[in-house]
Protein backbone atom coordinates (compact mmCIF):
# COMPACT_ATOMS: atom_id res chain seq x y z
CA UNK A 1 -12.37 -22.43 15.53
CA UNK A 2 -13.45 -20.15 12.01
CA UNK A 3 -15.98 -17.48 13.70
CA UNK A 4 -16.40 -14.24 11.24
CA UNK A 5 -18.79 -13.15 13.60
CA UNK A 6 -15.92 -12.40 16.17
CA UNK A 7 -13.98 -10.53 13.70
CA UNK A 8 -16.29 -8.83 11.96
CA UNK A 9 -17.03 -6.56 14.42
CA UNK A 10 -18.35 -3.05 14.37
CA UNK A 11 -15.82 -1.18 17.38
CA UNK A 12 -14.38 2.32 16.13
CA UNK A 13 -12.28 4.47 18.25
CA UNK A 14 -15.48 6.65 18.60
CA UNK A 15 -19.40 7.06 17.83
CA UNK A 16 -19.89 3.73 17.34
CA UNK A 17 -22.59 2.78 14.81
CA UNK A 18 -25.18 0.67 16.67
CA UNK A 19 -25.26 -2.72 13.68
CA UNK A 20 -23.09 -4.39 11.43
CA UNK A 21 -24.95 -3.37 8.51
CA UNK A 22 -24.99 0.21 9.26
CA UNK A 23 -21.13 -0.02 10.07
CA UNK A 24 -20.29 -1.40 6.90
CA UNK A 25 -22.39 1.39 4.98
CA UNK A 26 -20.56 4.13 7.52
CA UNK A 27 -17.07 2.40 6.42
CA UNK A 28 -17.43 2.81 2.54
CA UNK A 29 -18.65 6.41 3.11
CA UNK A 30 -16.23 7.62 5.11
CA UNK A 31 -13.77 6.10 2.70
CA UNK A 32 -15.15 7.54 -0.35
CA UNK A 33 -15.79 10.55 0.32
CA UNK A 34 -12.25 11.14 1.53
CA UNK A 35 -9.93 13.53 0.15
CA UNK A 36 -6.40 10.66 0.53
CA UNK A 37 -8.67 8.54 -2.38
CA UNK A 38 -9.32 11.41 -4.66
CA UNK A 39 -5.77 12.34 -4.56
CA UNK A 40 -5.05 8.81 -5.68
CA UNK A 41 -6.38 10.15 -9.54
CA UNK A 42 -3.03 12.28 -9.75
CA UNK A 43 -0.49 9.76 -8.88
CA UNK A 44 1.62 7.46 -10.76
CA UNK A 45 0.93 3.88 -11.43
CA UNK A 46 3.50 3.06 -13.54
CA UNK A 47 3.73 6.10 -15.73
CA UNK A 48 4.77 9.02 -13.84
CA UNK A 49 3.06 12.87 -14.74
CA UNK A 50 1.04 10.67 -17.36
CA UNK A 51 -1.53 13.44 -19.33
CA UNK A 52 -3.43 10.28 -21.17
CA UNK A 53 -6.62 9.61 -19.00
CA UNK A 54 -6.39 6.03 -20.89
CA UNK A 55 -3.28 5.18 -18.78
CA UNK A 56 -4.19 4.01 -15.15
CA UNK A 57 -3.39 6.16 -12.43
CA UNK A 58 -3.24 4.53 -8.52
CA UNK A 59 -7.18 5.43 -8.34
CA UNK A 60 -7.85 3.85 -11.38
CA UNK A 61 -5.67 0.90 -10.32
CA UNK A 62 -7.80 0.89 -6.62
CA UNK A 63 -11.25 0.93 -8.63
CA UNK A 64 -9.83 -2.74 -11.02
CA UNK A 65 -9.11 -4.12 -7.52
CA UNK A 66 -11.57 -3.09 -5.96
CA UNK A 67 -14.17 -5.08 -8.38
CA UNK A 68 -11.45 -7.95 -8.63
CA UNK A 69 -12.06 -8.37 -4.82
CA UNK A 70 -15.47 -8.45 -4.63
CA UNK A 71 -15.80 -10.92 -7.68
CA UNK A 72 -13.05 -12.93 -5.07
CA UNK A 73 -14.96 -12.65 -2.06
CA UNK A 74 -18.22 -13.48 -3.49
CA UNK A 75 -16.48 -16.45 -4.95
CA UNK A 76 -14.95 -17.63 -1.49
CA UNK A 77 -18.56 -17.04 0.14
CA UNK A 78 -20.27 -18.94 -2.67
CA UNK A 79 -17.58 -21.67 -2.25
CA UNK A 80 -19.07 -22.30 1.46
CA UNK A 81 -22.65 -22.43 1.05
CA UNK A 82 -21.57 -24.71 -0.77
CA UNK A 83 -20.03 -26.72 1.87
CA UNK A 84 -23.43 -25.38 3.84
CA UNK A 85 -20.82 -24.01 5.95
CA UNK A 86 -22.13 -20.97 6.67
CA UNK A 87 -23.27 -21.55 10.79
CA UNK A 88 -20.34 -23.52 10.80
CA UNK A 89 -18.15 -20.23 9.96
CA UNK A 90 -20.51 -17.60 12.17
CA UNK A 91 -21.12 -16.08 8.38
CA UNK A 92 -25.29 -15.45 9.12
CA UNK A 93 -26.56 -12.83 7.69
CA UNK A 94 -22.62 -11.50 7.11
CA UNK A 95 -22.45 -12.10 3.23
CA UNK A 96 -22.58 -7.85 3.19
CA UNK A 97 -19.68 -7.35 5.37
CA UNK A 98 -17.50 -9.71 4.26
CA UNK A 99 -17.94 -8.58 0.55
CA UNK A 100 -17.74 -4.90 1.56
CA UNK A 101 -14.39 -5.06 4.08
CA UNK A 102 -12.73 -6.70 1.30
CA UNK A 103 -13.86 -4.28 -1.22
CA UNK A 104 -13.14 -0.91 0.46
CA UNK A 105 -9.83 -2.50 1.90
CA UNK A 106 -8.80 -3.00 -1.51
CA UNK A 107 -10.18 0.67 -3.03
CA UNK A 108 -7.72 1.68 0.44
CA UNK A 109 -5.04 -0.37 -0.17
CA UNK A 110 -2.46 2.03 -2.17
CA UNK A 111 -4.10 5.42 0.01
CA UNK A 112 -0.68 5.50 1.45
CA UNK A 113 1.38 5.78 -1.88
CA UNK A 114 3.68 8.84 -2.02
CA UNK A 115 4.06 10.25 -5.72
CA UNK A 116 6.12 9.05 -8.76
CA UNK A 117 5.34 5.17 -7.90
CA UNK A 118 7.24 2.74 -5.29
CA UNK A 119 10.71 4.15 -6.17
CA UNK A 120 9.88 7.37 -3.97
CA UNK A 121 9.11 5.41 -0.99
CA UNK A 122 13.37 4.37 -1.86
CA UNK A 123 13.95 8.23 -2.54
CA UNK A 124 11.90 9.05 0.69
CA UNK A 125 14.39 6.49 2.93
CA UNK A 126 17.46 7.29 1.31
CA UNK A 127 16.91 10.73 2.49
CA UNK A 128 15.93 9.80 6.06
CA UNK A 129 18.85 7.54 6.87
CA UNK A 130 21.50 10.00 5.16
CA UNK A 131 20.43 13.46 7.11
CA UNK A 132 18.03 12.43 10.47
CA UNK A 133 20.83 10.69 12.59
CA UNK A 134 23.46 14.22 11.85
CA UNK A 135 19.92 16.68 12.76
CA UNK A 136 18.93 14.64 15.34
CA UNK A 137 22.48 14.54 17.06
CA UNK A 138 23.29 18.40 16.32
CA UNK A 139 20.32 19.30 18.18
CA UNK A 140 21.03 16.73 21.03
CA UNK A 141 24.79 16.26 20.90
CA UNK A 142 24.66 14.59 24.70
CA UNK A 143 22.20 12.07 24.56
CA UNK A 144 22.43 9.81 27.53
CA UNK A 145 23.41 6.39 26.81
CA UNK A 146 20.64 4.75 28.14
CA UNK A 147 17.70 6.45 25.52
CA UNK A 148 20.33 5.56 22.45
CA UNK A 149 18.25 2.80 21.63
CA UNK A 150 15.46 4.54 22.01
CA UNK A 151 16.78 6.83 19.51
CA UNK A 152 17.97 4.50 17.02
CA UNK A 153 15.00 2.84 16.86
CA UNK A 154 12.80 5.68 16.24
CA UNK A 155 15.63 6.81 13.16
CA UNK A 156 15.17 3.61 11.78
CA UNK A 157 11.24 3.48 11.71
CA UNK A 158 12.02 7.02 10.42
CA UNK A 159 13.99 5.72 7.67
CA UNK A 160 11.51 2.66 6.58
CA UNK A 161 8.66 4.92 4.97
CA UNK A 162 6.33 2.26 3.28
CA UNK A 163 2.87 3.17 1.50
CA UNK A 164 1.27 0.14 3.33
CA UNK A 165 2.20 1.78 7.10
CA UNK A 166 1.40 5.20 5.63
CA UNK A 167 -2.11 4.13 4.68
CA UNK A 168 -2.69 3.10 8.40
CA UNK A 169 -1.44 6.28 9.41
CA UNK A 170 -3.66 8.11 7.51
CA UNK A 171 -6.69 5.98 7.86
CA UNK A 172 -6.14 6.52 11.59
CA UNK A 173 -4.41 10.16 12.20
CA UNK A 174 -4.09 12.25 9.24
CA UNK A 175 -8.04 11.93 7.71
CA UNK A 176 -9.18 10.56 11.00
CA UNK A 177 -11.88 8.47 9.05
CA UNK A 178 -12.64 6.40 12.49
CA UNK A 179 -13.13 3.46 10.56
CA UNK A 180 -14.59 0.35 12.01
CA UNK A 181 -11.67 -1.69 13.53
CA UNK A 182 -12.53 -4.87 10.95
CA UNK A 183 -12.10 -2.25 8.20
CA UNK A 184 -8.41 -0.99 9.05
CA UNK A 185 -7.59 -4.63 9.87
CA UNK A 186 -8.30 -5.08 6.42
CA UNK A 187 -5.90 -2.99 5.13
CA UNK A 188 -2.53 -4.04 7.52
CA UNK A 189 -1.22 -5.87 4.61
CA UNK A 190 1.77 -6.55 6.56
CA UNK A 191 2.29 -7.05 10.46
CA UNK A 192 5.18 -5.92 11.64
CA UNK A 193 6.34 -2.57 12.70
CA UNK A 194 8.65 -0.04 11.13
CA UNK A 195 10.46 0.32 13.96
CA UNK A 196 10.95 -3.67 14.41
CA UNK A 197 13.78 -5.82 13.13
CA UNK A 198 13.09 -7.85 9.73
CA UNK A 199 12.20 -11.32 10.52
CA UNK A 200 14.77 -14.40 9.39
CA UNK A 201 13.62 -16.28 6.26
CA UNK A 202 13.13 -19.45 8.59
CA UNK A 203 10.37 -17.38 10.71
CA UNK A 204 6.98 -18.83 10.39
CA UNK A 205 5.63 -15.13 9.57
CA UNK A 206 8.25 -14.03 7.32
CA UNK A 207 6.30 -13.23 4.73
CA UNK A 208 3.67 -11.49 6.50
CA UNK A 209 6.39 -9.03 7.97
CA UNK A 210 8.83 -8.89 5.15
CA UNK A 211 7.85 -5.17 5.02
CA UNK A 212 6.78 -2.49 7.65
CA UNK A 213 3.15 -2.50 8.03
CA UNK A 214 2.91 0.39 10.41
CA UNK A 215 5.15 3.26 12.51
CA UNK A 216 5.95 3.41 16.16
CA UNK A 217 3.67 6.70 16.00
CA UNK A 218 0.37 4.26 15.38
CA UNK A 219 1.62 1.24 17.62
CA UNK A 220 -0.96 1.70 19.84
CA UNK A 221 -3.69 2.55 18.12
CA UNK A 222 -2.41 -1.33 15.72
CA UNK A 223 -2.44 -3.06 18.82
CA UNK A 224 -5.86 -1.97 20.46
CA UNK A 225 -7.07 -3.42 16.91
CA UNK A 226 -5.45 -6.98 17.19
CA UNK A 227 -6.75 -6.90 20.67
CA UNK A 228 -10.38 -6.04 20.24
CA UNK A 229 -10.32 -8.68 17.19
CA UNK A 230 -8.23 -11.24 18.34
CA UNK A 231 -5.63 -11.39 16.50
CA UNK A 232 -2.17 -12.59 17.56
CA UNK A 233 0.66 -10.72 17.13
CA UNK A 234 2.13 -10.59 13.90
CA UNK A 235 -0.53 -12.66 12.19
CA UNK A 236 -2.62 -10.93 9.51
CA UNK A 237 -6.63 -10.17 8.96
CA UNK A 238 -8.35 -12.65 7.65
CA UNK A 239 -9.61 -10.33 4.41
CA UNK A 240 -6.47 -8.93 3.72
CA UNK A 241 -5.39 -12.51 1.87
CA UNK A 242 -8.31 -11.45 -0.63
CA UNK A 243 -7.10 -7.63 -1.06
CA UNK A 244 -3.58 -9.01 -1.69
CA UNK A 245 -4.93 -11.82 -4.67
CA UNK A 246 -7.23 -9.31 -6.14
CA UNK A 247 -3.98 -6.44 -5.71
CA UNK A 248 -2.08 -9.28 -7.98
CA UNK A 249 -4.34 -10.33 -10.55
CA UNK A 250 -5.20 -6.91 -11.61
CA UNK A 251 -1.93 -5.45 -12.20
CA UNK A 252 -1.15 -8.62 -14.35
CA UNK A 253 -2.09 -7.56 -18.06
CA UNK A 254 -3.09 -3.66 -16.37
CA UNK A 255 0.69 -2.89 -17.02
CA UNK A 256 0.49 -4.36 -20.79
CA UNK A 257 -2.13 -2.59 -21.72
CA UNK A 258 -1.00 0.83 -20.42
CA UNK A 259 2.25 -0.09 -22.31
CA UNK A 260 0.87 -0.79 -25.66
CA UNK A 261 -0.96 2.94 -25.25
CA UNK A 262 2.22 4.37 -24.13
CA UNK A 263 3.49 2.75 -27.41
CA UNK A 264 6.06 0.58 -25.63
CA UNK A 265 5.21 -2.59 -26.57
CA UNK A 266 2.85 -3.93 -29.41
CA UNK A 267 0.59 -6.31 -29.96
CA UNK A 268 2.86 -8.92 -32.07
CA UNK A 269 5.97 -7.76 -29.08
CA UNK A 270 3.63 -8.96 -25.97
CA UNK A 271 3.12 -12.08 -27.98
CA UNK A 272 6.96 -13.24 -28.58
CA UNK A 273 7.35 -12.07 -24.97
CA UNK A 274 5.32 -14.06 -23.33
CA UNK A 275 6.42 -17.16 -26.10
CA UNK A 276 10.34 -16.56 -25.26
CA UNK A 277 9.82 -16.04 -21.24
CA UNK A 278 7.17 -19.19 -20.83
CA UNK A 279 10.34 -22.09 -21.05
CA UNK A 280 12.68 -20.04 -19.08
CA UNK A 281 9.89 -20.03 -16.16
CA UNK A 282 8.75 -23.37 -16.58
CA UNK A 283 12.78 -24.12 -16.30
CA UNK A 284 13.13 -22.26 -13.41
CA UNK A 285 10.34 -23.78 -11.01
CA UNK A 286 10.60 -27.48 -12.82
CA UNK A 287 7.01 -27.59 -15.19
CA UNK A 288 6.05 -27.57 -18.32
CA UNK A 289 2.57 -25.43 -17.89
CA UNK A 290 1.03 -24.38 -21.22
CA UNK A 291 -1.59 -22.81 -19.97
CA UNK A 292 -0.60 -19.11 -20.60
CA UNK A 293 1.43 -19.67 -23.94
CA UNK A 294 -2.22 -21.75 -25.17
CA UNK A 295 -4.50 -18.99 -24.01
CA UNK A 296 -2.18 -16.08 -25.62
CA UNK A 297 -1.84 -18.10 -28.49
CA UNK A 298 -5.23 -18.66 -29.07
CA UNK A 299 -6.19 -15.08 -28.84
CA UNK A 300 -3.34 -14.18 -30.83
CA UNK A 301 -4.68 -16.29 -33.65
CA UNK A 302 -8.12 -14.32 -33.58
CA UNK A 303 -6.42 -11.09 -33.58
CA UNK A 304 -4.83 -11.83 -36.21
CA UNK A 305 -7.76 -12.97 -38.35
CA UNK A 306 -9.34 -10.12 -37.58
CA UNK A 307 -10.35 -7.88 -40.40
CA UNK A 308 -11.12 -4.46 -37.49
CA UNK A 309 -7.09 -4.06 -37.71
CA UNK A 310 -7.22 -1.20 -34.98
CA UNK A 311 -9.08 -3.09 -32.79
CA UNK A 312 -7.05 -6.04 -32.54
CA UNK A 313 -4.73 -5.08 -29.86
CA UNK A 314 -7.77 -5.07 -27.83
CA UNK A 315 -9.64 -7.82 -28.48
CA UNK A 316 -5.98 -9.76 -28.20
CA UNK A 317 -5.67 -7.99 -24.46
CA UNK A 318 -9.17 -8.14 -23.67
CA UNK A 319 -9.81 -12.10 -24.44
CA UNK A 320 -6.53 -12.46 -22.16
CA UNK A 321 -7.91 -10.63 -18.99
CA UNK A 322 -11.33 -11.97 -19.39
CA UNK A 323 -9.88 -15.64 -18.98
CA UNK A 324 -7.40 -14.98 -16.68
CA UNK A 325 -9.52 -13.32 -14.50
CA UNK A 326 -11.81 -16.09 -14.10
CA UNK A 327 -9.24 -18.52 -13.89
CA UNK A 328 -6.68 -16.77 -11.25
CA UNK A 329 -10.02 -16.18 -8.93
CA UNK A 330 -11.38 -19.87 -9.33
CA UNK A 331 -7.53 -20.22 -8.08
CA UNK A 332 -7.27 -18.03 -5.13
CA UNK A 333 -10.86 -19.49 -4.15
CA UNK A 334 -9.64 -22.84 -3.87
CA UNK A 335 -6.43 -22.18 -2.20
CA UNK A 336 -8.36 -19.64 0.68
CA UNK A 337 -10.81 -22.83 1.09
CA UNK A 338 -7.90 -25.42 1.67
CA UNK A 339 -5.93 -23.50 3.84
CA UNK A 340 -9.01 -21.78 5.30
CA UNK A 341 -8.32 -22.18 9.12
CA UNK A 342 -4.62 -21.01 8.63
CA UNK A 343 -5.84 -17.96 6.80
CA UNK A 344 -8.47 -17.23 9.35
CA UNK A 345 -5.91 -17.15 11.99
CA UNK A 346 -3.64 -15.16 10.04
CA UNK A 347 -0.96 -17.72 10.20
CA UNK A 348 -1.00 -18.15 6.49
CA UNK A 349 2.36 -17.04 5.52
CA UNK A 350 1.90 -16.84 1.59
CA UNK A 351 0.31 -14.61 -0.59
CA UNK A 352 -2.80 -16.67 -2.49
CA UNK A 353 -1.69 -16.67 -5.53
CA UNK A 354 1.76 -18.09 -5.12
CA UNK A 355 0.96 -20.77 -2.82
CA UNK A 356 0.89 -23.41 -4.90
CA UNK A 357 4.70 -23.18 -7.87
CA UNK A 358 3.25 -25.85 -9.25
CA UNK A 359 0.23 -24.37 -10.89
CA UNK A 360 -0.85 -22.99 -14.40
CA UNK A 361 -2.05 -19.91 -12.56
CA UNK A 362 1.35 -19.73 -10.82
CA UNK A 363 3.51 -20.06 -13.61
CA UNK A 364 1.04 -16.91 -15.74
CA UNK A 365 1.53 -15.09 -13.04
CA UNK A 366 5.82 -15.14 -13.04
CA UNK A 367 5.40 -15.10 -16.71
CA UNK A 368 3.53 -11.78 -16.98
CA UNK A 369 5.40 -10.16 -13.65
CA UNK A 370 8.89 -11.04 -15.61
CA UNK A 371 7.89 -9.15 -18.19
CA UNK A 372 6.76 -6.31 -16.53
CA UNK A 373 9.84 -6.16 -15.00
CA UNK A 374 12.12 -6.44 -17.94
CA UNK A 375 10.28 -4.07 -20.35
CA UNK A 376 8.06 -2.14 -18.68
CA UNK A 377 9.88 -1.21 -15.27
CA UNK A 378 13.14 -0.88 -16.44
CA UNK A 379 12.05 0.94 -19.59
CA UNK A 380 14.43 4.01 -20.28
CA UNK A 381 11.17 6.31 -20.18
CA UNK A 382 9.73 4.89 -17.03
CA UNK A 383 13.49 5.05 -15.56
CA UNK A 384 13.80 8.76 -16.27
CA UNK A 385 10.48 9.84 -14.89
CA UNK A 386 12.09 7.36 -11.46
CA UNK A 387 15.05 9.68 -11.61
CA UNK A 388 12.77 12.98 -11.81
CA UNK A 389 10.78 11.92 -9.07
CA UNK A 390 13.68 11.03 -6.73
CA UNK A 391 15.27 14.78 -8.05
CA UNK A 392 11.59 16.44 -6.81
CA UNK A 393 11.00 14.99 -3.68
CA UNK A 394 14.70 15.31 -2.28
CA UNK A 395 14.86 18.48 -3.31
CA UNK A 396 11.70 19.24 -1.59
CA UNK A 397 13.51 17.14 1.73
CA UNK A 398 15.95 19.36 1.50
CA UNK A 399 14.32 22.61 0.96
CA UNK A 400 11.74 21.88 4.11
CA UNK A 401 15.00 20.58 6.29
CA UNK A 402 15.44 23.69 8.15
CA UNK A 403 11.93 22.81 9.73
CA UNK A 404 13.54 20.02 11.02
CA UNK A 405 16.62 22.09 12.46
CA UNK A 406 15.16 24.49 14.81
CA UNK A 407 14.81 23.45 18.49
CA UNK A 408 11.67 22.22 20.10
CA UNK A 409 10.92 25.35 21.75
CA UNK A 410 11.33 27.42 18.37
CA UNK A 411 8.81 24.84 17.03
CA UNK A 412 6.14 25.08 20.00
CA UNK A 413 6.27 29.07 19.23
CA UNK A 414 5.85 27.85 15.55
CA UNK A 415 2.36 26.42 16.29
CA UNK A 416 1.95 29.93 17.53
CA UNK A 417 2.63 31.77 14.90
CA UNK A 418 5.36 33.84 16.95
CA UNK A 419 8.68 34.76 15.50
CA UNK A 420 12.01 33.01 15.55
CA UNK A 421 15.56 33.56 14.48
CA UNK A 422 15.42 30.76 12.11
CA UNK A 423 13.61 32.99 8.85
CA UNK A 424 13.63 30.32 6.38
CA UNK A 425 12.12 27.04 8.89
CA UNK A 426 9.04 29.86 9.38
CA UNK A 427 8.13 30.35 5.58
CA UNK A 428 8.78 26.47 5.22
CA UNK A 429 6.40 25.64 8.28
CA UNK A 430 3.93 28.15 7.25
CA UNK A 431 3.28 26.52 3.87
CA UNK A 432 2.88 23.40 6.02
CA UNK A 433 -1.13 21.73 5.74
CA UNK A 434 -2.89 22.48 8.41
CA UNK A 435 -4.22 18.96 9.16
CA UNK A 436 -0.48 17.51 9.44
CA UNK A 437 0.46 20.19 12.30
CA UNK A 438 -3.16 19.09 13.70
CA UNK A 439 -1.84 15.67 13.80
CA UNK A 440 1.57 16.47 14.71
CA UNK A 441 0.42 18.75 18.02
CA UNK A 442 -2.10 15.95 19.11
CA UNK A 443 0.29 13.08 19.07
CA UNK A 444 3.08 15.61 20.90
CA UNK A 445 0.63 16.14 23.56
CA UNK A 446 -0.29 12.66 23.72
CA UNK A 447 3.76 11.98 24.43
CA UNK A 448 2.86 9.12 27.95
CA UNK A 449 4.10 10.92 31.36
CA UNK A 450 6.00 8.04 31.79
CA UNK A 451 8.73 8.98 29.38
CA UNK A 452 11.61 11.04 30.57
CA UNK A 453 12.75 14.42 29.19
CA UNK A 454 15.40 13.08 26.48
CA UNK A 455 12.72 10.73 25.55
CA UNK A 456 10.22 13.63 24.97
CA UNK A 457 12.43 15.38 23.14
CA UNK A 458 13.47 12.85 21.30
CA UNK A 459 9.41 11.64 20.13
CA UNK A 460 8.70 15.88 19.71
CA UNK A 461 11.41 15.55 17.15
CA UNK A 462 10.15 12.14 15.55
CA UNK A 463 6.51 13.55 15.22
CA UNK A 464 8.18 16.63 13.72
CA UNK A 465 10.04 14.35 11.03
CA UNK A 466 6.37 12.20 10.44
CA UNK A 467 4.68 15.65 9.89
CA UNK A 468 7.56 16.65 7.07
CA UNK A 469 6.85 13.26 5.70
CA UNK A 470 3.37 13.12 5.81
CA UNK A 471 3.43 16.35 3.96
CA UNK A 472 5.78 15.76 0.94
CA UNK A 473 4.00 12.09 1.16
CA UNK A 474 0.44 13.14 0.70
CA UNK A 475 1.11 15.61 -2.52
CA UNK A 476 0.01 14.49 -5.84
CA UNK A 477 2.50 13.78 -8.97
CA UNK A 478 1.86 17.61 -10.79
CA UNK A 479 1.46 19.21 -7.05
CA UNK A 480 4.84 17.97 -6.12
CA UNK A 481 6.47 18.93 -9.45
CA UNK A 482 4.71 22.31 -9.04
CA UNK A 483 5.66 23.08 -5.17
CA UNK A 484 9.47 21.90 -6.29
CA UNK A 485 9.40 24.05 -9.39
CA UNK A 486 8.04 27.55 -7.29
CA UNK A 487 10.61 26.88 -4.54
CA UNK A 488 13.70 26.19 -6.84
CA UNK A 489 12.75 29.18 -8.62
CA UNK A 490 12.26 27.15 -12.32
């Protein structure tokens, strides 16, 4: 049975806020106001250590999904008063929250982003799988053979550093926002945990847990949530299906546009693009959708007509979006009301907007993503600033590994601020912020009685490696450039 009411809740981990209403008002403060979304204005979207405020940066991206969301979730709500299904659904007087979750999710949902764009969160786990086992093992060389999975499994969730599980971690540990439970639901785009096993392609969640959606350090804290709200293991938040749509329809002609002012593409090379690539997708999935090539065509012709020559780039891009817009939310509507019970349960293992590879809205959608791929990804300038980013933060791995090196007991007098032999880890852990050693010495002293002593030692370490990562993580594009530049002595 469909009952928002249930998961909609208003449960925090503390000083719980006595009315839905006043929750939901709490949530988009909190989230606001905090310092992970401002940092969002200096890193990279696509462009990496981008200067023109005209190019979108991951805020800018969060604030065009943000709206995109509501403008869904509105749509999905109007959709079933429609149906006068709004007792049936336990949606009374819940039109607020269910707009709002879905909003703030999706002004949350890239919080967790390290700098220089996706290919850092490669950078990030190339480094972790190449130098954590040989640190790990120098510092316990006889490890018993009974906590070796133990171990392995903690390097692997160590090596599987994803911007979705980071933005739980910060949500929960690093900014301690206390959130309402229904909020951070919101954001676990995906369900499974870093330290899991990737699901088979034949598993009726695959898609849900194709990535990590969380670390072993915030297990707990994950499951308390799909307890309170009822949610079955490895299914996925009701809300999040709308975050994910609105995540993909923005981005769409977003990447175009910051192309053409990046002076990329142009105006007459999107057009051919999107002429040439339309009959190799229609090929490839078995159609013959016009849609796209008709709308782009259309505008095309008016741009071209156009006597306000600089302008018509814009009016060519902005007639595009406009209709697209409408169109791919319409879509997503449709497809969350069909499949509604599914999605409730968090069974639903598609994202909305490829559902149905039949479609129009389908079909736009591979056509403008192939594109992005080809000529805007794996553009020679957009490759280079990928390579400088992957230069900064291993460098800065590597300059912060002796942190990782010392012994626990070196690190405890660390916190301290006594001395140790180890020189260089004390400069490194002294330029450390203060709020990741906060979070590193609470989960440490949270380590369950219940473990044994290699098993302590063995989570002391893993919190040690989070707090390195969180760090180098959580800097901005021009701070991490800066910090690498100092330390290297540029």
């Amino acid at each position: 049975m469909i009952d928002y009411c249930k998961k909609l809740t208003i449960h925090r981990a503390m000083n719980e806020i006595p009315n839905i209403d006043g929750s939901v008002e709490s949530d988009r403060g909190r989230i606001i106001s905090a310092p992970a979304l401002r940092r969002l204005q200096k890193r990279t979207q696509v462009f990496a250590l981008e200067l023109n405020a005209a190019v979108r940066s991951r805020l800018t991206h969060s604030l065009e999904v943000q709206q995109t969301s509501r403008y869904i979730a509105r749509s999905i709500l109007s959709a079933i008063k429609k149906e006068d299904s709004i007792q049936k659904y336990g949606l009374d007087d819940l039109d607020n929250a269910f707009v709002s979750t879905a909003e703030m999710a999706s002004l949350l949902h890239d919080i967790g982003n390290p700098p220089f764009g996706h290919s850092a969160e490669e950078s990030i786990n190339a480094w972790m799988a190449k130098e954590a086992p040989a640190i790990l093992n120098a510092l316990y060389p006889d490890m018993s053979e009974t906590v070796i999975p133990f171990r392995d499994m903690l390097l692997n969730d160590l090596s599987s550093f994803d911007g979705n599980a980071q933005a739980i971690r910060i949500v929960h540990k690093l900014q301690r926002l206390n959130l309402s439970y229904t909020q951070t639901a919101a954001i676990l785009k995906y369900t499974r945990g870093a330290f899991e096993s990737k699901p088979d392609k034949s598993s009726p969640l695959s898609y849900l847990q194709k990535k990590p959606g969380y670390y072993y350090s915030e297990k707990e804290f994950v499951e308390t949530v799909c307890k309170t709200l009822e949610m079955e293991k490895g299914s996925r938040f009701p809300l999040t299906y709308i975050m994910e749509a609105a995540d993909d329809i923005s981005y769409l002609t977003a990447d175009l546009e910051d192309a053409v002012d990046k002076k990329i593409l142009t105006l007459d090379n999107i057009y051919e693009l999107i002429m040439a690539e339309s009959p190799k997708v229609n090929e490839k999935y078995g159609t013959d959708e016009r849609y796209l090539v008709d709308l782009v065509q259309g505008a095309y012709d008016k741009a071209q007509k156009s006597s306000e020559k600089p302008y018509r780039f814009n009016m060519f891009l902005v007639s595009i979006r406009a209709a697209l817009i409408g169109k791919l939310v319409a879509h997503v509507t449709k497809i969350y009301m069909e499949n509604h019970e599914a999605i409730f349960n968090g069974s639903f293992n598609h994202p909305l907007l490829e559902f149905d590879q039949k479609s129009p809205y389908f079909i736009a959608l591979k056509i403008l993503q192939n594109i992005s791929i080809k000529h805007i990804y794996h553009n020679r300038e957009v490759e280079t600033l990928e390579i400088k980013g992957d230069a900064i933060l291993t460098g800065l791995l590597n300059l912060y590994k002796p942190i990782l090196s010392v012994s626990a007991d070196d690190l405890a007098k660390l916190l301290k601020d006594e001395k140790i032999d180890n020189v260089i880890a004390s400069k490194f852990f002294r330029r450390l912020s203060q709020k990741h050693i906060v979070a590193y010495s609470v989960s440490v002293d949270g380590i369950e009685e219940g473990k044994n002593e290699e098993e302590r030692r063995i989570l002391e370490w893993y919190y040690r490696a989070r707090l390195l990562l969180d760090y180098i993580s959580g800097m901005t594009d021009d701070y991490a450039l800066q910090e690498y530049q100092t330390l290297m002595a540029l």
